[in-house]
Protein backbone atom coordinates (compact mmCIF):
# COMPACT_ATOMS: atom_id res chain seq x y z
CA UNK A 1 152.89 23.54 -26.12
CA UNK A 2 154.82 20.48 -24.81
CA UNK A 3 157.44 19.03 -27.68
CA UNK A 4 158.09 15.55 -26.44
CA UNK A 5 160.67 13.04 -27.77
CA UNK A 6 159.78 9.46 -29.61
CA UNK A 7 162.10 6.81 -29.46
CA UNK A 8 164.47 8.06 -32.45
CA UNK A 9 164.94 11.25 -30.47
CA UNK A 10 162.73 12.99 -33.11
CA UNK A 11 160.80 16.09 -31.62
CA UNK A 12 156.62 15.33 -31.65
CA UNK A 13 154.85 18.45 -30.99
CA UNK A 14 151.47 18.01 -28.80
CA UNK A 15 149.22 20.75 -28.57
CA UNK A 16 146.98 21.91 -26.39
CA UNK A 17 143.88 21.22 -28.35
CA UNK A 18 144.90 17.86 -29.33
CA UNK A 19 145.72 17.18 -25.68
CA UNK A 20 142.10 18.17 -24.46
CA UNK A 21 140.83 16.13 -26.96
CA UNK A 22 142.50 13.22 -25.37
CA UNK A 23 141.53 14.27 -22.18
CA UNK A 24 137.77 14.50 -23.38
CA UNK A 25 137.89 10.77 -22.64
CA UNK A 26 137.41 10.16 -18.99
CA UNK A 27 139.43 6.85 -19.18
CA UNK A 28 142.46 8.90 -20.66
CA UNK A 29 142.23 11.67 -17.61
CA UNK A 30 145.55 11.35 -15.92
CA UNK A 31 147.37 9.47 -18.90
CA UNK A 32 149.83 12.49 -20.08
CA UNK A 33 153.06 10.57 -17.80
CA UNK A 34 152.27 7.40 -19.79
CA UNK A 35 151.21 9.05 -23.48
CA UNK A 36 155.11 10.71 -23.27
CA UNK A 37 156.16 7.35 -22.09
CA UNK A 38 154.27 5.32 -24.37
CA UNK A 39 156.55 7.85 -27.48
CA UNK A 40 159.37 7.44 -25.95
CA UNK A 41 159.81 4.14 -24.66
CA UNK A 42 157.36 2.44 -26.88
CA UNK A 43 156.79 -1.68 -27.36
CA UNK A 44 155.78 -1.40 -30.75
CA UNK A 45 155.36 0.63 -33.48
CA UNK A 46 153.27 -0.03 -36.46
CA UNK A 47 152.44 1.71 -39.36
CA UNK A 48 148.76 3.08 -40.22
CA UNK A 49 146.76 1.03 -42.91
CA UNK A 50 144.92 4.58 -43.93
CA UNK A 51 148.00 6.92 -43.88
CA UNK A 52 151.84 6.06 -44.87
CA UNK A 53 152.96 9.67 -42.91
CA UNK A 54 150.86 7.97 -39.50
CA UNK A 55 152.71 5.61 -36.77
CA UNK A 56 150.73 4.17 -34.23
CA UNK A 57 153.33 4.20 -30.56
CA UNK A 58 152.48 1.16 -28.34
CA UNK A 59 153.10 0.53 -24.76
CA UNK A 60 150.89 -2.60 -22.12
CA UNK A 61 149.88 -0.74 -19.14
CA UNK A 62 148.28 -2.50 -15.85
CA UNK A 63 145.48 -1.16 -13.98
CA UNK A 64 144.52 1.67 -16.01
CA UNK A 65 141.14 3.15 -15.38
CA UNK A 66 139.70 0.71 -17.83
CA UNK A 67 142.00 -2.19 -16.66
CA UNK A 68 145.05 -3.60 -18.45
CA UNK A 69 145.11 -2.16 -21.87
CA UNK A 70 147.75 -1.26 -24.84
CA UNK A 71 148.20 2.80 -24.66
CA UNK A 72 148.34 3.71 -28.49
CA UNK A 73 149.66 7.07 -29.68
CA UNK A 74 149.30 8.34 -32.42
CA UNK A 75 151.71 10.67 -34.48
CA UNK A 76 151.73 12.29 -38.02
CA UNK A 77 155.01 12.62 -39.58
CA UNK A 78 155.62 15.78 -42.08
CA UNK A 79 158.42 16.55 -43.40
CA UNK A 80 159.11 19.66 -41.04
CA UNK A 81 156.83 18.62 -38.40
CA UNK A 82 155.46 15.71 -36.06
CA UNK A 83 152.47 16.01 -33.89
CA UNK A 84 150.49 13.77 -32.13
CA UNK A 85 146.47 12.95 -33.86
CA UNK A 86 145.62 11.35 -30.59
CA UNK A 87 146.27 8.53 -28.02
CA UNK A 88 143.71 5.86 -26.69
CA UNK A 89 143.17 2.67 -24.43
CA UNK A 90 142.95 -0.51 -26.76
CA UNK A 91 142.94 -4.41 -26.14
CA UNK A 92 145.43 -5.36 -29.04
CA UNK A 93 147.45 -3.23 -31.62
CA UNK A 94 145.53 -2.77 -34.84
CA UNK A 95 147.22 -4.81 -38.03
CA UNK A 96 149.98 -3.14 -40.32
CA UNK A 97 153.58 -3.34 -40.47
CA UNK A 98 155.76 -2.73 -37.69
CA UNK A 99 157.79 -0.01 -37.82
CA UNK A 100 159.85 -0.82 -34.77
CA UNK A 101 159.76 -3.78 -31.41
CA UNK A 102 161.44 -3.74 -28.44
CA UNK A 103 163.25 -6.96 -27.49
C-alpha cells in the first residue's frame, strides 16, 4: 500500500482498492504520477460541504485524456489516519472554503 505525502508533509495512505477504483475510470488510467502530485504539490485545497474531516487536493493539468481539466483528490482526515476516498477529472473546483492556495 503506497503512503504518499500532502503538502503539510502529513502521511495519506492509498490503498489498493481505492486505487482500482480510481482506475475503474478509463480517463483516470495512467493518472497515479499526477494524483501523488496533485497531494503534494496541490493549487488549492478546499474543504468538503458534506464532511468537515474531507479536503478536496487541486492541481490544472493540460492534455489529459479528457483535455485540460482540474485533478481533484480527495482525502479523509482521522485522527490516526488519512486516506484517500478518490480522485477525478473536473472543469472547476466545487464551492467551500479553502483550506490552502498556492501563490
Amino acid at each position: 500500500m503506497p503512503i504518499l505525502l500532502d503538502h503539510q508533509n502529513r502521511e495519506v495512505r492509498l490503498t489498493e482498492e481505492r486505487l482500482a477504483h480510481i482506475l475503474a475510470h478509463p480517463e483516470m488510467v495512467g493518472m497515479e504520477t499526477q494524483i501523488a502530485d496533485t497531494l503534494k504539490h496541490p493549487k488549492l485545497v478546499r474543504q468538503s460541504c458534506s464532511d468537515e474531516s474531507v479536503a478536496l487536493f487541486y492541481r490544472f493539468y493540460t492534455q489529459t485524456s479528457i483535455g485540460n481539466k482540474w485533478l481533484c483528490v480527495v482525502v479523509k482526515y482521522l485522527p490516526d489516519d488519512a486516506f484517500i476516498v478518490t480522485a477525478y477529472c473536473t472543469d472547476k473546483p466545487k464551492k467551500g472554503e479553502n483550506l490552502w492556495q498556492s501563490e
